[in-house]
PDB file of N, CA and C in Angstrom:
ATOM      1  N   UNK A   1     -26.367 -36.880   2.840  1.00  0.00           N
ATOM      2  CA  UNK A   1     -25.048 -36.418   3.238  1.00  0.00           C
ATOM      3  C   UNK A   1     -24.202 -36.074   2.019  1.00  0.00           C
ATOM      4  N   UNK A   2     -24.335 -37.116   1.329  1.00  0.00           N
ATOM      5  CA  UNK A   2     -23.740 -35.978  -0.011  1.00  0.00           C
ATOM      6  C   UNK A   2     -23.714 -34.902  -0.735  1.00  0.00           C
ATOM      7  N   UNK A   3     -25.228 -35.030  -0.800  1.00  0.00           N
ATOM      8  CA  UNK A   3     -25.382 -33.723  -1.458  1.00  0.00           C
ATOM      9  C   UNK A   3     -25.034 -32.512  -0.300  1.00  0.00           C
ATOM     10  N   UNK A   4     -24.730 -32.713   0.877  1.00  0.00           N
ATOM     11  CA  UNK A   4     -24.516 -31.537   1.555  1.00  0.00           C
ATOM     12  C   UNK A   4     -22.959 -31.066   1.441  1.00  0.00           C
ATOM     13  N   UNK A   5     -22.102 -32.248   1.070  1.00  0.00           N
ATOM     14  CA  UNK A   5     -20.515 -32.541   1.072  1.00  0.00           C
ATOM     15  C   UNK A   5     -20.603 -31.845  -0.004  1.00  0.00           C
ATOM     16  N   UNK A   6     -21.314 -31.979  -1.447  1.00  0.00           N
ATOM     17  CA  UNK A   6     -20.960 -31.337  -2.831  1.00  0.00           C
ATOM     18  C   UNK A   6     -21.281 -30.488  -3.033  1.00  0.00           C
ATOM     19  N   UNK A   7     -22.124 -29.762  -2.748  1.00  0.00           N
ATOM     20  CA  UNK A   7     -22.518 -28.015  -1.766  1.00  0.00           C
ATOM     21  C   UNK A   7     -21.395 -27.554  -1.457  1.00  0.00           C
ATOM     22  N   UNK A   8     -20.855 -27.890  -0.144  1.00  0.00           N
ATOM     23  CA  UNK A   8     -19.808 -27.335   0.554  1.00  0.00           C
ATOM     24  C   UNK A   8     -18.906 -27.397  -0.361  1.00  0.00           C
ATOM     25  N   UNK A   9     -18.555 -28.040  -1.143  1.00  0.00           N
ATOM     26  CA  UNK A   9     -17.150 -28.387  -2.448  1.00  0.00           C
ATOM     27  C   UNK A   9     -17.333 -26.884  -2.872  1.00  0.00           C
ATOM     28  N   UNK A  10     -18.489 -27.129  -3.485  1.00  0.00           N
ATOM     29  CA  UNK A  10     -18.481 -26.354  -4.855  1.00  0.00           C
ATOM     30  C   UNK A  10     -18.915 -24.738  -3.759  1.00  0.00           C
ATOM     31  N   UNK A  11     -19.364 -24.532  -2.781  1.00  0.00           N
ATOM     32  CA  UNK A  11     -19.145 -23.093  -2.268  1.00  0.00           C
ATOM     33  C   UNK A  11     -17.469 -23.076  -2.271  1.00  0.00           C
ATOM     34  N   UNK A  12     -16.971 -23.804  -1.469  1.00  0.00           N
ATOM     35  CA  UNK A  12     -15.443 -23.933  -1.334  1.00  0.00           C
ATOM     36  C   UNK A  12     -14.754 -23.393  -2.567  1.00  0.00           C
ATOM     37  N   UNK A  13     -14.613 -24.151  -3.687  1.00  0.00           N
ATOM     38  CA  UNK A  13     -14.467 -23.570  -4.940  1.00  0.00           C
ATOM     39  C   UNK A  13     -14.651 -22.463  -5.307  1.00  0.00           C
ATOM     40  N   UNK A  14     -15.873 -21.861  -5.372  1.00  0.00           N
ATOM     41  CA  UNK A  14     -16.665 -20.665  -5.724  1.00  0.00           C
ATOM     42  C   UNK A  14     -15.763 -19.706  -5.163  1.00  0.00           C
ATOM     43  N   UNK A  15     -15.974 -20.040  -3.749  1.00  0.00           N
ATOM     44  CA  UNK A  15     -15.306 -18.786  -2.772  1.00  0.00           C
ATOM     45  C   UNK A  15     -13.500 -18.761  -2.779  1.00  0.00           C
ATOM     46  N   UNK A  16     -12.316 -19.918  -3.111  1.00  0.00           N
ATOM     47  CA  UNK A  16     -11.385 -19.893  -3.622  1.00  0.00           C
ATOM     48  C   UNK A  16     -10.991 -19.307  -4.684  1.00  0.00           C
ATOM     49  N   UNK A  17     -12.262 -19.703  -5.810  1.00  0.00           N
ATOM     50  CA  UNK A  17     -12.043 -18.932  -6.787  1.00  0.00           C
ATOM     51  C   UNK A  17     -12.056 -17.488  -6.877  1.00  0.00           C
ATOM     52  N   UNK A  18     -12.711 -16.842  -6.546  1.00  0.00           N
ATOM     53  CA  UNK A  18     -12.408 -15.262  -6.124  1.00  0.00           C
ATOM     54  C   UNK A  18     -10.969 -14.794  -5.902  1.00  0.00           C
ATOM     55  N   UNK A  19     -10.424 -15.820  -5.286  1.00  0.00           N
ATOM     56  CA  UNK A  19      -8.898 -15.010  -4.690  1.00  0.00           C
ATOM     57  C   UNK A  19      -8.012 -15.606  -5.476  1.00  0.00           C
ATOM     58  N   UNK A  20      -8.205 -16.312  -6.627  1.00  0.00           N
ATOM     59  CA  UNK A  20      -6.796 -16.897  -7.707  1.00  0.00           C
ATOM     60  C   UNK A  20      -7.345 -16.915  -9.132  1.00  0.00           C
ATOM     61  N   UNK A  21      -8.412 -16.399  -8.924  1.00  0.00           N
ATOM     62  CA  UNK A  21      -9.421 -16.202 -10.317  1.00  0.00           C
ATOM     63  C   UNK A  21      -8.363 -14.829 -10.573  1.00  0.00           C
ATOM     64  N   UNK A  22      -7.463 -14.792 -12.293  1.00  0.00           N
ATOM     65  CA  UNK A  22      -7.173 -13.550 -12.959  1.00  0.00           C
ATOM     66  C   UNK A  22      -7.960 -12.174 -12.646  1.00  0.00           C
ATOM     67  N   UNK A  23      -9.393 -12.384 -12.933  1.00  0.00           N
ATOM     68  CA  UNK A  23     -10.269 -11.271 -12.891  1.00  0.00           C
ATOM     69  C   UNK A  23     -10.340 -10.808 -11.569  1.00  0.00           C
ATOM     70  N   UNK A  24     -10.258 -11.080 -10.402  1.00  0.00           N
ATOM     71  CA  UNK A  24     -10.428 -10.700  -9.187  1.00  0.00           C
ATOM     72  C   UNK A  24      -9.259 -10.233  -8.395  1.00  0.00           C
ATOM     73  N   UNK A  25      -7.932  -9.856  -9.387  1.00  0.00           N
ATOM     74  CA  UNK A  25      -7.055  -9.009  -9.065  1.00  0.00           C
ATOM     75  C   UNK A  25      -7.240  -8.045  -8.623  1.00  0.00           C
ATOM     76  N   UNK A  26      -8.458  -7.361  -9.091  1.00  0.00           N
ATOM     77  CA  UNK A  26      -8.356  -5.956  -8.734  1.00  0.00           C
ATOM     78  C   UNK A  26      -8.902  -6.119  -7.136  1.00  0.00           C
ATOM     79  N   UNK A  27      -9.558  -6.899  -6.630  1.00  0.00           N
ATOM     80  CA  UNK A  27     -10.396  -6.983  -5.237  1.00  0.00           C
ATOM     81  C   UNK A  27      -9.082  -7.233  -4.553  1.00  0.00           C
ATOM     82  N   UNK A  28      -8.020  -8.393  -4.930  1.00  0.00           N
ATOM     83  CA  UNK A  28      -6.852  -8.271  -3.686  1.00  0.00           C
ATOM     84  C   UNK A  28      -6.055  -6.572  -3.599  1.00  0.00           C
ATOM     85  N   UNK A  29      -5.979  -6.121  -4.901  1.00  0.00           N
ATOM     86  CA  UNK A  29      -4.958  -4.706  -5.100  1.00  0.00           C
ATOM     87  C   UNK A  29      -6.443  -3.844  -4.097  1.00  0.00           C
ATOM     88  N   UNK A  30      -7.483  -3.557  -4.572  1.00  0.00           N
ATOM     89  CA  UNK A  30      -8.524  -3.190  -3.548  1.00  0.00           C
ATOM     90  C   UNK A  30      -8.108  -3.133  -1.857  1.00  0.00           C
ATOM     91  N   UNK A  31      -8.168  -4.282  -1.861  1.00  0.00           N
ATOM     92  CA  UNK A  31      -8.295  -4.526  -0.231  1.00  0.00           C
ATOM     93  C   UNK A  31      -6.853  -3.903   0.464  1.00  0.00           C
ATOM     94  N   UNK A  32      -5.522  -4.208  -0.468  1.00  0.00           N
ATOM     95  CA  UNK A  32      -4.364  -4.351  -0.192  1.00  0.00           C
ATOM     96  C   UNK A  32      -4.408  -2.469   0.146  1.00  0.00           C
ATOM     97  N   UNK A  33      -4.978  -1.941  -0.521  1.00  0.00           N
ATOM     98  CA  UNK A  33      -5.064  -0.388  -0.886  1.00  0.00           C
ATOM     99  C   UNK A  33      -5.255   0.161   0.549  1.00  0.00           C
ATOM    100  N   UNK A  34      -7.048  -0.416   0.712  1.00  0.00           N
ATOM    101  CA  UNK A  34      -7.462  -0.097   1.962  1.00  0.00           C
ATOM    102  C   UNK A  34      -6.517  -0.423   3.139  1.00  0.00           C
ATOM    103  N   UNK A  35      -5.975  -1.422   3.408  1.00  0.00           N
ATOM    104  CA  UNK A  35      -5.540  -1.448   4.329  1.00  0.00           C
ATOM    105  C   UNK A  35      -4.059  -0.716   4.317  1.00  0.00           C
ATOM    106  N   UNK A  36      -3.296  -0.205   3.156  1.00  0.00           N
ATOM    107  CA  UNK A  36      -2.311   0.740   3.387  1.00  0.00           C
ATOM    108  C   UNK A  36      -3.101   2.102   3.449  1.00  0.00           C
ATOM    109  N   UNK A  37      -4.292   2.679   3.608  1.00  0.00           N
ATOM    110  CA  UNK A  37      -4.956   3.708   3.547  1.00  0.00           C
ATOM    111  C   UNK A  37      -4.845   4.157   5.118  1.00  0.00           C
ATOM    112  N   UNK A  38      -5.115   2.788   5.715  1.00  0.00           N
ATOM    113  CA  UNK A  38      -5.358   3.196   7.407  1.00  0.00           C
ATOM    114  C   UNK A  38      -4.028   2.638   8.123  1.00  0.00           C
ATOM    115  N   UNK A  39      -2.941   2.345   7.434  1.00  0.00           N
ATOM    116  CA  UNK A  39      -1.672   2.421   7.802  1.00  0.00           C
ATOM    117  C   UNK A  39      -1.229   3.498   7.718  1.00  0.00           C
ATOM    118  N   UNK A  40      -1.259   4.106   6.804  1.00  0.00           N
ATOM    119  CA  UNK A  40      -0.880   5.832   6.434  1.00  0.00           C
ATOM    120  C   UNK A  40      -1.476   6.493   7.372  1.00  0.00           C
ATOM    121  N   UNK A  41      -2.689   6.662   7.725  1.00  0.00           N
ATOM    122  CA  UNK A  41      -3.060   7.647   8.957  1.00  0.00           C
ATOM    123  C   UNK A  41      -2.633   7.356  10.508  1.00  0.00           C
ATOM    124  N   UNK A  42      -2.468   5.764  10.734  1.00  0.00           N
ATOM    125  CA  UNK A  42      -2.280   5.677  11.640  1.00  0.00           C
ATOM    126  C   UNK A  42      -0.656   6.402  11.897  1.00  0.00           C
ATOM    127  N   UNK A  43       0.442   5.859  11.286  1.00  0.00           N
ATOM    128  CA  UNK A  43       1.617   6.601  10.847  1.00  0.00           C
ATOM    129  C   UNK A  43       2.097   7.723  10.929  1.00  0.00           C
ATOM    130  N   UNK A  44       1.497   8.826   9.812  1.00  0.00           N
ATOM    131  CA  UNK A  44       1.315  10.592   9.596  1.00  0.00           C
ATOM    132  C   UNK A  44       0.535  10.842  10.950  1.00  0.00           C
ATOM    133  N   UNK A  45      -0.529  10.179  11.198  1.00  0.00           N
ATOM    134  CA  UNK A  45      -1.257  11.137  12.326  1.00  0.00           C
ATOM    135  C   UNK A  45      -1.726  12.231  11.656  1.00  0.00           C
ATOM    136  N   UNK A  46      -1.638  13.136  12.226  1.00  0.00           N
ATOM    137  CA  UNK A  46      -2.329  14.601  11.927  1.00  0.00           C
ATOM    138  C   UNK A  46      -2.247  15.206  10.661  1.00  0.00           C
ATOM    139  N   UNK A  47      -1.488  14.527   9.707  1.00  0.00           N
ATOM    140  CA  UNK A  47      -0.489  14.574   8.176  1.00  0.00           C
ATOM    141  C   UNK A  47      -1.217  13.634   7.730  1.00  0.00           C
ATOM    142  N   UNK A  48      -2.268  12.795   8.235  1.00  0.00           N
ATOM    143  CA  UNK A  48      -2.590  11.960   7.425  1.00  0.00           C
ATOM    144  C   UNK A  48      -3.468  12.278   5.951  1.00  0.00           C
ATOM    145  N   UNK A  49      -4.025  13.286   5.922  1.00  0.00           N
ATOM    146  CA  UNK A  49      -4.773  13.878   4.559  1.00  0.00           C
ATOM    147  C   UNK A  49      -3.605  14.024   3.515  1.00  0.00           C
ATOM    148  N   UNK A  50      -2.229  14.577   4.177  1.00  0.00           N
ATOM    149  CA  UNK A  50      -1.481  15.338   2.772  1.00  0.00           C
ATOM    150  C   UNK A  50      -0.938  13.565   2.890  1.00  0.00           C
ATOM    151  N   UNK A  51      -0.661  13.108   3.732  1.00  0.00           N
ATOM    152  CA  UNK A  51       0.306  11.719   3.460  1.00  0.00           C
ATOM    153  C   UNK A  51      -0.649  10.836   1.958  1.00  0.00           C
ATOM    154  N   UNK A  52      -2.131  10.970   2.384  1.00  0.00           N
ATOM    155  CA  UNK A  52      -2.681   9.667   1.730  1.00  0.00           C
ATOM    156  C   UNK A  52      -2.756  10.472   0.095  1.00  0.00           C
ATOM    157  N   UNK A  53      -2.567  12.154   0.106  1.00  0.00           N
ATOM    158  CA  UNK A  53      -2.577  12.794  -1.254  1.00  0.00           C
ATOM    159  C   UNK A  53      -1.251  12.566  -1.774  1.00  0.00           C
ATOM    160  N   UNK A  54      -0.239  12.774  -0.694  1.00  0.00           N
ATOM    161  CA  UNK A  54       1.008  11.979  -1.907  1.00  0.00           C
ATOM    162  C   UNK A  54       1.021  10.961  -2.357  1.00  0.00           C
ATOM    163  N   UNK A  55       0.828   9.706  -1.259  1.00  0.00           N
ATOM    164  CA  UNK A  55       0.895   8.519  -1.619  1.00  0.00           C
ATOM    165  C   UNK A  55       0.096   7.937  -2.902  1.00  0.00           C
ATOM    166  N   UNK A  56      -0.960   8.726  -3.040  1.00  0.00           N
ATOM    167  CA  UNK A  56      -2.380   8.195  -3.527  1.00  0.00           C
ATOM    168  C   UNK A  56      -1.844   8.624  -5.643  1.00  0.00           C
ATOM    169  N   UNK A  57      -0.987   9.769  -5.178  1.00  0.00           N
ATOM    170  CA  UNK A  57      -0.476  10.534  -6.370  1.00  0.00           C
ATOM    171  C   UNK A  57       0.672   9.736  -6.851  1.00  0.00           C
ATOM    172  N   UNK A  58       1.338   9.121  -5.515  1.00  0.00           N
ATOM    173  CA  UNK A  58       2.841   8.574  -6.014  1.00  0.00           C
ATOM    174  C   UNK A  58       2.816   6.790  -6.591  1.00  0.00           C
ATOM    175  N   UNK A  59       1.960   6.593  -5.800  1.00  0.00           N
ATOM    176  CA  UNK A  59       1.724   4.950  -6.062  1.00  0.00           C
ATOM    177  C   UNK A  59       0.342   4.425  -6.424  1.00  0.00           C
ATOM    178  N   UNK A  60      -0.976   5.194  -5.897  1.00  0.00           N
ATOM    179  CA  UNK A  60      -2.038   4.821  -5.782  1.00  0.00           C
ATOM    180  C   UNK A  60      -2.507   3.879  -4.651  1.00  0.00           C
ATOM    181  N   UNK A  61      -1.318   3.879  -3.830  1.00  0.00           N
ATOM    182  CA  UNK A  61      -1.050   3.411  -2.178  1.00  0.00           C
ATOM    183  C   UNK A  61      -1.013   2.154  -2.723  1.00  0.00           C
ATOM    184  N   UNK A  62      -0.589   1.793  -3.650  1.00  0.00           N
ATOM    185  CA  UNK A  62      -0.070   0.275  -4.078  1.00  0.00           C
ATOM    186  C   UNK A  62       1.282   0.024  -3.583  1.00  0.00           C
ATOM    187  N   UNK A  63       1.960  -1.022  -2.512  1.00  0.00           N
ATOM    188  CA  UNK A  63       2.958  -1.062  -1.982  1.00  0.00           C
ATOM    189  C   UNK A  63       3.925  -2.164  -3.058  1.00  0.00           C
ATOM    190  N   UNK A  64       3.665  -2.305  -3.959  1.00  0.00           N
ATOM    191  CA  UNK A  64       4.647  -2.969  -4.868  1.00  0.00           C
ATOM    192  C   UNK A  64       4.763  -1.645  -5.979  1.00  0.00           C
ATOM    193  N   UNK A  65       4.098  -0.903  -5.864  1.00  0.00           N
ATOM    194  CA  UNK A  65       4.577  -0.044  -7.015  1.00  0.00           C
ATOM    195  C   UNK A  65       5.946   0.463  -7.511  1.00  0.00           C
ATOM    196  N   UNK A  66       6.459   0.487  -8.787  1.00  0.00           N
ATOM    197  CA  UNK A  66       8.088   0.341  -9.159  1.00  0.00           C
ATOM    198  C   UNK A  66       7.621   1.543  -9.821  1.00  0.00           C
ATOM    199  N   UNK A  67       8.931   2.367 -10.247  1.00  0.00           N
ATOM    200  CA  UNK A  67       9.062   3.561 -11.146  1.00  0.00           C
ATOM    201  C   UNK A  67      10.845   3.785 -11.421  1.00  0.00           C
ATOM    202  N   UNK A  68      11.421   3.024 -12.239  1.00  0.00           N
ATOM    203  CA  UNK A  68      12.775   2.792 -12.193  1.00  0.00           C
ATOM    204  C   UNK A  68      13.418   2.648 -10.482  1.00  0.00           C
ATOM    205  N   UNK A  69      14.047   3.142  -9.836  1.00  0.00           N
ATOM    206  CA  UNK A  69      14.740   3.211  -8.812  1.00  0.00           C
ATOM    207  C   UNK A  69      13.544   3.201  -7.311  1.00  0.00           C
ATOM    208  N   UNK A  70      12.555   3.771  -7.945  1.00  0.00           N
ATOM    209  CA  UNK A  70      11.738   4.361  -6.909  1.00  0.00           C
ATOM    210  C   UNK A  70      10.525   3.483  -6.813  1.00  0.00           C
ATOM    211  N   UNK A  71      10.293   3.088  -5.380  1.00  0.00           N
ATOM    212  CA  UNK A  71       9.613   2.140  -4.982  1.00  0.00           C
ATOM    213  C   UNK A  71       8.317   1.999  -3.838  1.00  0.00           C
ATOM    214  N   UNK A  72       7.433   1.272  -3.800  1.00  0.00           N
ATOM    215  CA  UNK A  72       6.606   1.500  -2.694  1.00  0.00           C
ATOM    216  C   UNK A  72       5.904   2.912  -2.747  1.00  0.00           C
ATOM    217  N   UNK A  73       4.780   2.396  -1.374  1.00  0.00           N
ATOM    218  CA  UNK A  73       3.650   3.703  -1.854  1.00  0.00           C
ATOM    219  C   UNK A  73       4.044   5.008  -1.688  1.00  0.00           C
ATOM    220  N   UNK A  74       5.053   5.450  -1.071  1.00  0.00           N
ATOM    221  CA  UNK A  74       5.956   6.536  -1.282  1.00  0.00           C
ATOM    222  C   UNK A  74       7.124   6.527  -2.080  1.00  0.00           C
ATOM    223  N   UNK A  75       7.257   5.785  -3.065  1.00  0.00           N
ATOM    224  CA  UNK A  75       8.008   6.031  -3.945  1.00  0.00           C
ATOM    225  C   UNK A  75       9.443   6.604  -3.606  1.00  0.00           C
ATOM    226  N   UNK A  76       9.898   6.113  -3.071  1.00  0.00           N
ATOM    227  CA  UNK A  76      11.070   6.354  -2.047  1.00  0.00           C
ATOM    228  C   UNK A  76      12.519   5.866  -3.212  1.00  0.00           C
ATOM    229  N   UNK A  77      13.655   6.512  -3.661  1.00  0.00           N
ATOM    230  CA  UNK A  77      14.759   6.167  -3.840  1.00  0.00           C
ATOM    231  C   UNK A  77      15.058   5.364  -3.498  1.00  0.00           C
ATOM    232  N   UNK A  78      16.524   4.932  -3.962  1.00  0.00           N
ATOM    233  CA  UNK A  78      17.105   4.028  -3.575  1.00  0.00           C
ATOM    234  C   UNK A  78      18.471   4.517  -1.949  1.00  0.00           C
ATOM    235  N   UNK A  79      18.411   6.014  -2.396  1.00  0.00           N
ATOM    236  CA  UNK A  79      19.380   6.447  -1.230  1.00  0.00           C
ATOM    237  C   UNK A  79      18.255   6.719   0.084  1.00  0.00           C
ATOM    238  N   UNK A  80      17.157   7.056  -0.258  1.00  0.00           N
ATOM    239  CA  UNK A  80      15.997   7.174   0.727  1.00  0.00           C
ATOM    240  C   UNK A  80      15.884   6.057   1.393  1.00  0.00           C
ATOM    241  N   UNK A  81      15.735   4.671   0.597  1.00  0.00           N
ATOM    242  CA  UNK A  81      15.471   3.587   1.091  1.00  0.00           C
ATOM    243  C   UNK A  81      16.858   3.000   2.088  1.00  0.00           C
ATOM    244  N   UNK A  82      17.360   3.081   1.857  1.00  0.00           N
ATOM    245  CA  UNK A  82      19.101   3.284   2.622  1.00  0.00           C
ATOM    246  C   UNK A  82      18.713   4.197   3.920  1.00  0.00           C
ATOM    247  N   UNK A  83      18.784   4.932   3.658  1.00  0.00           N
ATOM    248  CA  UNK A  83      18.845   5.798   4.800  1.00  0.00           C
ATOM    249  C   UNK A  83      17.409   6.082   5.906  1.00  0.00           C
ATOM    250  N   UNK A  84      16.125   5.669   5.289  1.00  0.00           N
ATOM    251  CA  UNK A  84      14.977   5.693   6.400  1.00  0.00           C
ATOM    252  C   UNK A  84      14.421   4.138   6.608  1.00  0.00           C
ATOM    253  N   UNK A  85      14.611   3.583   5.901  1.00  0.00           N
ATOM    254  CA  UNK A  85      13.919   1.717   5.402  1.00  0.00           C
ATOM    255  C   UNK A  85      13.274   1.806   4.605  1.00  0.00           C
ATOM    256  N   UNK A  86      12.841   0.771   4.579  1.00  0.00           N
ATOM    257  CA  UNK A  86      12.054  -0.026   3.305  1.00  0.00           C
ATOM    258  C   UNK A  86      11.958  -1.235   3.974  1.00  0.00           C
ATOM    259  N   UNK A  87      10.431  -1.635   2.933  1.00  0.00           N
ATOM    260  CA  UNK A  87      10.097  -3.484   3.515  1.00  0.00           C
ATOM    261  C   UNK A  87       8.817  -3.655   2.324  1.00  0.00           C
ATOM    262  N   UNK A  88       8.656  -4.721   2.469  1.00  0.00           N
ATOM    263  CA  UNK A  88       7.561  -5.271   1.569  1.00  0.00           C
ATOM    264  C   UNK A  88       6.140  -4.607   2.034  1.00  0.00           C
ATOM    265  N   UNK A  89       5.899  -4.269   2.943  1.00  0.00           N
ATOM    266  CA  UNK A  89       4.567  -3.798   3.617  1.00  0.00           C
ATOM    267  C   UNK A  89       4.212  -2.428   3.890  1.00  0.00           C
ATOM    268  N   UNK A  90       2.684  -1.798   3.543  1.00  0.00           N
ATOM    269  CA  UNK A  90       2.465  -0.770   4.235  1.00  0.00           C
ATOM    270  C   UNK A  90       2.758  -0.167   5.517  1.00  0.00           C
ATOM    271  N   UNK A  91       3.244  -1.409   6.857  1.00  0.00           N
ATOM    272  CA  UNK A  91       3.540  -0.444   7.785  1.00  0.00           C
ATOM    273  C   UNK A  91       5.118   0.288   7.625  1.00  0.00           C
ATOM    274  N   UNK A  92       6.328  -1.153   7.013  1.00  0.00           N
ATOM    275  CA  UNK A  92       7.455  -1.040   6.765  1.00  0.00           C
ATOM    276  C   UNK A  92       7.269   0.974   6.014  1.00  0.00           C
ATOM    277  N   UNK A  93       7.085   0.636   5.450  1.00  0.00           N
ATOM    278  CA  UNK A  93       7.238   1.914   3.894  1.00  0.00           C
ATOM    279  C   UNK A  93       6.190   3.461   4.500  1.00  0.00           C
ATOM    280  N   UNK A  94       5.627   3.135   5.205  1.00  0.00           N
ATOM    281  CA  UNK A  94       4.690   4.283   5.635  1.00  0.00           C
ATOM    282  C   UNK A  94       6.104   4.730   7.149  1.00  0.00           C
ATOM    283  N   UNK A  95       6.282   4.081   7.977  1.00  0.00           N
ATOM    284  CA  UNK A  95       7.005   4.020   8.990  1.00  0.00           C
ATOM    285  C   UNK A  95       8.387   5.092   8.062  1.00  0.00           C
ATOM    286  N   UNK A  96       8.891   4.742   7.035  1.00  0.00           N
ATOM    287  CA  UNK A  96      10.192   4.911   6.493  1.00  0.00           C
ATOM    288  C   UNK A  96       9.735   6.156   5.854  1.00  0.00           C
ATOM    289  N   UNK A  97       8.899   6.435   5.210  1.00  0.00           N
ATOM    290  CA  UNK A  97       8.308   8.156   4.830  1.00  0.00           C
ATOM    291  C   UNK A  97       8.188   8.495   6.009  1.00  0.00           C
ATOM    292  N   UNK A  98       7.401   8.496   6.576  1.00  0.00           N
ATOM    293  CA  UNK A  98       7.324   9.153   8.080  1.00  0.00           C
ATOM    294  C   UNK A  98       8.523   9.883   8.584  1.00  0.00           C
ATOM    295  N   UNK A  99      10.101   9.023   8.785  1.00  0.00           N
ATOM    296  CA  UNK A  99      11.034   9.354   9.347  1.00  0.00           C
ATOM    297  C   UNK A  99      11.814  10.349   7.998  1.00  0.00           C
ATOM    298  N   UNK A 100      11.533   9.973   6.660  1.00  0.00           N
ATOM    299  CA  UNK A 100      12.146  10.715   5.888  1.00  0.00           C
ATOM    300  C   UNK A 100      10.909  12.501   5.811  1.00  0.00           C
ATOM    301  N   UNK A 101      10.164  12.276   6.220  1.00  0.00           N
ATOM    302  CA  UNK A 101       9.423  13.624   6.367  1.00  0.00           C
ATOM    303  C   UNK A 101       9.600  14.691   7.653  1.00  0.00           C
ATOM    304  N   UNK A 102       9.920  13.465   8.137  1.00  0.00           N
ATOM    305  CA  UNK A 102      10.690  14.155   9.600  1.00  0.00           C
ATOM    306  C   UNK A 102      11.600  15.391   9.763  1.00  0.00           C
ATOM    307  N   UNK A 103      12.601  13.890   8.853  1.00  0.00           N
ATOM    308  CA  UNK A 103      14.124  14.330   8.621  1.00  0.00           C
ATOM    309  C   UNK A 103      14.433  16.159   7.445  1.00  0.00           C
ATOM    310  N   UNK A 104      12.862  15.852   6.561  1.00  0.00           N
ATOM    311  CA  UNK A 104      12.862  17.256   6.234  1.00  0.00           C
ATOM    312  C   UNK A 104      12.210  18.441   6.258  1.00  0.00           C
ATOM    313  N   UNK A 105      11.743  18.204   7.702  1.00  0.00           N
ATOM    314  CA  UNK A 105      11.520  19.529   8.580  1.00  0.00           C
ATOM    315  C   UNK A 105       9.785  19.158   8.213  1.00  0.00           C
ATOM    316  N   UNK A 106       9.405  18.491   8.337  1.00  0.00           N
ATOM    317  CA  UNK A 106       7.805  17.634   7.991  1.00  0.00           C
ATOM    318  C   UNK A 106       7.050  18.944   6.937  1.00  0.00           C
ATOM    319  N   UNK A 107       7.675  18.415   5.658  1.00  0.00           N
ATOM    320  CA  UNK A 107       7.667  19.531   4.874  1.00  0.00           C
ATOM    321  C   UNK A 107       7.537  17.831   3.437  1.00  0.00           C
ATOM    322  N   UNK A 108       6.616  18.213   2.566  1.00  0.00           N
ATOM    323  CA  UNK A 108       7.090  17.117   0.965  1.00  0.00           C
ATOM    324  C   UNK A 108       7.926  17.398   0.022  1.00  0.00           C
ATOM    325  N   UNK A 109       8.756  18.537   0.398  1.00  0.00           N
ATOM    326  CA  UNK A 109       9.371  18.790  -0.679  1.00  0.00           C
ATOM    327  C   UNK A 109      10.150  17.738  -1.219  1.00  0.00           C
ATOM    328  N   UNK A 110      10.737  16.882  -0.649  1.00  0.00           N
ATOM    329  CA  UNK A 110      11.420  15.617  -1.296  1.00  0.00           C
ATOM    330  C   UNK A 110      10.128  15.030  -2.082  1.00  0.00           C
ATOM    331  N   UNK A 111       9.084  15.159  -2.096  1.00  0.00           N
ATOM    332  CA  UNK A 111       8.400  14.173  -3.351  1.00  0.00           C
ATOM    333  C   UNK A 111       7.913  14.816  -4.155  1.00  0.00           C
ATOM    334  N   UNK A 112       7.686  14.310  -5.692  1.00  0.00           N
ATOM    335  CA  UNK A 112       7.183  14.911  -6.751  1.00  0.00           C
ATOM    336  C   UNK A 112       5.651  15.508  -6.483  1.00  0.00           C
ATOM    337  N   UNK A 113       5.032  14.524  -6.302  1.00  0.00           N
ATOM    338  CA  UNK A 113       3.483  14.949  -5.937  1.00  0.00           C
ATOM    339  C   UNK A 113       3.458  15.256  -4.584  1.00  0.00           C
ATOM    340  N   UNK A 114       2.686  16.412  -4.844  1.00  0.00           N
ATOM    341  CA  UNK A 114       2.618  17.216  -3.452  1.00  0.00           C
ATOM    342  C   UNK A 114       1.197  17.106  -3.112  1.00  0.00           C
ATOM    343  N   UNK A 115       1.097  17.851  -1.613  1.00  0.00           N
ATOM    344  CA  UNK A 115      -0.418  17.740  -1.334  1.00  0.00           C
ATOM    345  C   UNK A 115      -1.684  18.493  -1.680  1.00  0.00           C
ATOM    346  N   UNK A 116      -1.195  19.768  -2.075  1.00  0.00           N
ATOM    347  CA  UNK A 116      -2.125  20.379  -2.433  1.00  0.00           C
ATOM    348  C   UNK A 116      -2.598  20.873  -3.962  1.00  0.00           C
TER     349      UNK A 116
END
């Protein structure tokens, strides 16, 4: 029975370690990616190709991404963020481009990187 308890420890460990291990940053920013990848399509819908080429251009669909004023995987202002939302999360920030793409005639000209 022990040795089955100190097995299980040390998988336990092993497999903890992955997710607070320094080096395995990139697998949470990874995963975090993917899953704002299929937030964005679900979102854009039919826009979802040019959405995931801005985003992918503006943030690298990283939802903490900063650039002075401009924030999240759409890189959204601070008067943008005012006026469509903002939130800590891919659906928050995909939801809030969405309505600001809306608002300009579902056209990117409000963002630097464009889709094509």
């Amino acid at each position: 029975m022990r040795i089955c308890i100190c097995t299980a420890h040390v998988a336990m460990v092993a497999a903890l370690s992955m997710f607070f291990a320094p080096e395995s940053n990139g697998g949470r920013i990874e995963s975090q990616q993917a899953r704002a990848k299929v937030i964005i399509c679900k979102v854009f819908k039919e826009h979802c190709r040019e959405a995931l080429a801005v985003a992918w251009c503006e943030s690298k669909w990283y939802v903490w991404a900063q650039n002075g004023q401009y924030r999240g995987i759409f890189q959204m202002g601070s008067s943008e963020r005012r006026a469509y939302g903002h939130g800590p999360g891919a659906w928050a920030q995909a939801r809030a481009a969405y309505r600001y793409f809306v608002a300009s005639g579902r056209d990117w000209s409000p963002w630097s990187c464009q889709p094509w």
